[in-house]
C-alpha atoms as a PDB file:
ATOM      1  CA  UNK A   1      39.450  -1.124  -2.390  1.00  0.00           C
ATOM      2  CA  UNK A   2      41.726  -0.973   0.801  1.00  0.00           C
ATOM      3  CA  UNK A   3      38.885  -0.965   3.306  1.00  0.00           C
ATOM      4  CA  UNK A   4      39.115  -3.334   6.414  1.00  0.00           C
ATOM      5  CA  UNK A   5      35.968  -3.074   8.756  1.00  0.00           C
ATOM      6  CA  UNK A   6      36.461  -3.417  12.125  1.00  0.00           C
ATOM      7  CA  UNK A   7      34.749  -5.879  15.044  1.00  0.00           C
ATOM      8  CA  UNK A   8      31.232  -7.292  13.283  1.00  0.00           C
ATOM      9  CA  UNK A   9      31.646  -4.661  10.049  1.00  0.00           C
ATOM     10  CA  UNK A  10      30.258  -5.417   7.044  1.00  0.00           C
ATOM     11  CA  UNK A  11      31.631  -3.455   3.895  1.00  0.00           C
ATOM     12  CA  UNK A  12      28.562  -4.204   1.288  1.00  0.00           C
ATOM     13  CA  UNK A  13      27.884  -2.504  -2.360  1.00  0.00           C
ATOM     14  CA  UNK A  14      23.942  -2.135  -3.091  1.00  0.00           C
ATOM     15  CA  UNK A  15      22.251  -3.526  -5.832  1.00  0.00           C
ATOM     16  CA  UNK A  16      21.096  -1.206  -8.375  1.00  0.00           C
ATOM     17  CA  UNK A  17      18.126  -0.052  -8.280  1.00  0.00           C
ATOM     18  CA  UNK A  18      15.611  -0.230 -11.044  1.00  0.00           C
ATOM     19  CA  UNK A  19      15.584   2.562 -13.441  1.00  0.00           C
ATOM     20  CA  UNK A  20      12.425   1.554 -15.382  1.00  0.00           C
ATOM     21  CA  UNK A  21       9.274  -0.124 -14.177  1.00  0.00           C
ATOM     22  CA  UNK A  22       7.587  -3.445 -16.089  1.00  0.00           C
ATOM     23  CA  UNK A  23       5.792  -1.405 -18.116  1.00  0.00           C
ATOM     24  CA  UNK A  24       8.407   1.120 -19.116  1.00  0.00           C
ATOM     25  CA  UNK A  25       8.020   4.681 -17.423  1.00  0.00           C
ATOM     26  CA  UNK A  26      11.517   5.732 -16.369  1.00  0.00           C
ATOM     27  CA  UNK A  27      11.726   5.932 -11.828  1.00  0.00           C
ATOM     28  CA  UNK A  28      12.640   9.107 -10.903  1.00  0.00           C
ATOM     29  CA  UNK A  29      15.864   9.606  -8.637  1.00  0.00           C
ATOM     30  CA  UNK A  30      13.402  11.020  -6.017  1.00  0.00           C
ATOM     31  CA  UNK A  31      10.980   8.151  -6.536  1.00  0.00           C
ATOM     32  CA  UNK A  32      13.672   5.123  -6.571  1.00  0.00           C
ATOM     33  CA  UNK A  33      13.278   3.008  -2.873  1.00  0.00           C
ATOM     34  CA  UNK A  34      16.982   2.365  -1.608  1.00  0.00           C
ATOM     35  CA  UNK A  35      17.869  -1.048  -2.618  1.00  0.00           C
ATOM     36  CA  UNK A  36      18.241  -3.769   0.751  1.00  0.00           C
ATOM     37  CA  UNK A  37      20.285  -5.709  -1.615  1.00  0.00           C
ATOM     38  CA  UNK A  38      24.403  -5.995  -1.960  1.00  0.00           C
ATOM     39  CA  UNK A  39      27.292  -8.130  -2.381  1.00  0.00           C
ATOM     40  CA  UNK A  40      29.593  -8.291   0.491  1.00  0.00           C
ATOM     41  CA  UNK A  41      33.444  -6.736  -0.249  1.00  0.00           C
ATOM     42  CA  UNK A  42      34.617  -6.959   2.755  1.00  0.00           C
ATOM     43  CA  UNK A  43      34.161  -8.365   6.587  1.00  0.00           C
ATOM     44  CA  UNK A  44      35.678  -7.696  10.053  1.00  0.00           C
ATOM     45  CA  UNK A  45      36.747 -10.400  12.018  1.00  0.00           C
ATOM     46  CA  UNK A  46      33.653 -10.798  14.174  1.00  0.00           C
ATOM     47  CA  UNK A  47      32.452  -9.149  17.680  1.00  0.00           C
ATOM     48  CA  UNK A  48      33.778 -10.273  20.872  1.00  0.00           C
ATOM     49  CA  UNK A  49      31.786 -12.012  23.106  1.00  0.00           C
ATOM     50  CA  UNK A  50      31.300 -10.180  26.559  1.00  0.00           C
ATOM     51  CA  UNK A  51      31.586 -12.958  28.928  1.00  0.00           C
ATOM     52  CA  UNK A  52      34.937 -14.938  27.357  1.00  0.00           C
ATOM     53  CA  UNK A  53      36.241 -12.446  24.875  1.00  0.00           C
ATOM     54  CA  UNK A  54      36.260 -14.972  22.386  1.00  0.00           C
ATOM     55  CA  UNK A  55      35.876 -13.875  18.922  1.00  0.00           C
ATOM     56  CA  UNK A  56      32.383 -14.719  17.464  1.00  0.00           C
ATOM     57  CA  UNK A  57      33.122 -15.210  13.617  1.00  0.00           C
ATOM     58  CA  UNK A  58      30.292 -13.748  11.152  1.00  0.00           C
ATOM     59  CA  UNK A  59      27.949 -15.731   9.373  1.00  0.00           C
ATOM     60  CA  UNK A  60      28.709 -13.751   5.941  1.00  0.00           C
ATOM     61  CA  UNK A  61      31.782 -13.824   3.944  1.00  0.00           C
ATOM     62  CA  UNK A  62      33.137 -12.065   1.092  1.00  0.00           C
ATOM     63  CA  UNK A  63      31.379 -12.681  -2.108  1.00  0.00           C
ATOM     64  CA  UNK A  64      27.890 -13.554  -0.438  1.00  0.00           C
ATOM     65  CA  UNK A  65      25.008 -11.817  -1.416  1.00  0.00           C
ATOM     66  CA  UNK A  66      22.469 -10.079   1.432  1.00  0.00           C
ATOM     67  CA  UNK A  67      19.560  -8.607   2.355  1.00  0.00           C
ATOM     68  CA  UNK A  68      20.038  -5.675   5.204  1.00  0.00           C
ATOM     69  CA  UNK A  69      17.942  -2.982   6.478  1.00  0.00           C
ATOM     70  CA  UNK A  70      16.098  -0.414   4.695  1.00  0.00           C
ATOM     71  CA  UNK A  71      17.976   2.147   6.442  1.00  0.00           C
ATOM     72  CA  UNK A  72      20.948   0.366   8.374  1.00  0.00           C
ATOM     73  CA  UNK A  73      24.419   1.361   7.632  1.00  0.00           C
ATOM     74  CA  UNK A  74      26.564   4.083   6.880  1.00  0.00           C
ATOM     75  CA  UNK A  75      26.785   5.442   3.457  1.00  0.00           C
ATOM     76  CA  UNK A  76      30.354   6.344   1.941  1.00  0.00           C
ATOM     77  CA  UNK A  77      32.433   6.672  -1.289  1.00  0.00           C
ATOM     78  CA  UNK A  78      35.993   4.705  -1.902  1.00  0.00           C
ATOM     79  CA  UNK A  79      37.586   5.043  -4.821  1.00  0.00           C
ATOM     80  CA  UNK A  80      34.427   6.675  -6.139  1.00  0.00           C
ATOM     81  CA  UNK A  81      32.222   3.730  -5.502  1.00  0.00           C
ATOM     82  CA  UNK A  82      29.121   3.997  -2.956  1.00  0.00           C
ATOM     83  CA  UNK A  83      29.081   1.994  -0.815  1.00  0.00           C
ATOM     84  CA  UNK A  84      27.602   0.449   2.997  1.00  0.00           C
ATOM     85  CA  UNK A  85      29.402   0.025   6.181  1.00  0.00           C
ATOM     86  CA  UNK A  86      26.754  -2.384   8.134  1.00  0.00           C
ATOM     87  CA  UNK A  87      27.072  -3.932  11.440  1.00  0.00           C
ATOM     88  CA  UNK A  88      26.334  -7.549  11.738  1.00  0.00           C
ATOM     89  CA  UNK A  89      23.226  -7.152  13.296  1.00  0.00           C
ATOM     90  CA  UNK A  90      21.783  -5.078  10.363  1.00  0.00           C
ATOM     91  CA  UNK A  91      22.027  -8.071   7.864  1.00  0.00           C
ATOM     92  CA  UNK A  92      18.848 -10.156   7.982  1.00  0.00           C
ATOM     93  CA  UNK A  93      19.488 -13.061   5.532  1.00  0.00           C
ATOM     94  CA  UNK A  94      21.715 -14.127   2.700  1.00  0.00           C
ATOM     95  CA  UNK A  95      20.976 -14.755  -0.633  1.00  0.00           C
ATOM     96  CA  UNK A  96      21.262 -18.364  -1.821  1.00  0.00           C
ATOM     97  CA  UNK A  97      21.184 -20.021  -5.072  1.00  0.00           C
ATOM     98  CA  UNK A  98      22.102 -18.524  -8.979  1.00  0.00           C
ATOM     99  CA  UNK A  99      21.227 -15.236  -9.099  1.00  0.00           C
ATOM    100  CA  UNK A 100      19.104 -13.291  -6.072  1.00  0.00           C
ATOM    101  CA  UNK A 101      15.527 -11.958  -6.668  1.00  0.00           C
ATOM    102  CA  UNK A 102      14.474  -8.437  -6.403  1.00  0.00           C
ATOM    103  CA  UNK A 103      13.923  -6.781  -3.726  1.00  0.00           C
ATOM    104  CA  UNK A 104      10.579  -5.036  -2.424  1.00  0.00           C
END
């Protein structure tokens, strides 16, 4: 993928979503709650601080897992893949440790 965000951009692909619930009935398309979950591909250099124009790095990197908004970022496809153009601001923690839990 040859996607670079700009300023505090956050390129992120969602977790999928569950198809089945712990019981076994199949989730409907219609029914499914959009995933808050992703791995980051890709991160602009950082937003530029008003008062010195410094560059403020991120606090994500490529590879990290995080949790964002339920409805923050812009949906697109590249190279048929779906994914999340977030701003800085819409990521509200990263995922530590082996594998992340699911989200609610």
């Amino acid at each position: 993928m040859n996607l670079q965000p700009l300023d505090d951009r956050i390129v992120v692909r969602p977790s999928e979503s569950e198809e089945t619930t712990a019981s076994g009935l199949v989730i409907p398309d219609t029914a499914k709650e959009k995933p808050q979950q992703g791995e980051v591909l890709a991160a602009g250099p950082g937003r530029r601080s008003e008062n010195t124009g410094e560059i403020i790095p991120l606090d994500v990197a490529v590879g990290d897992r995080v949790v964002y908004s339920k409805y923050g970022g812009t949906e697109i496809a590249i190279d048929g893949e779906d994914v999340l153009i977030l701003t800085s601001r819409d990521v509200l923690a990263k995922v530590t440790g082996a594998k992340g839990g699911k989200s609610k």
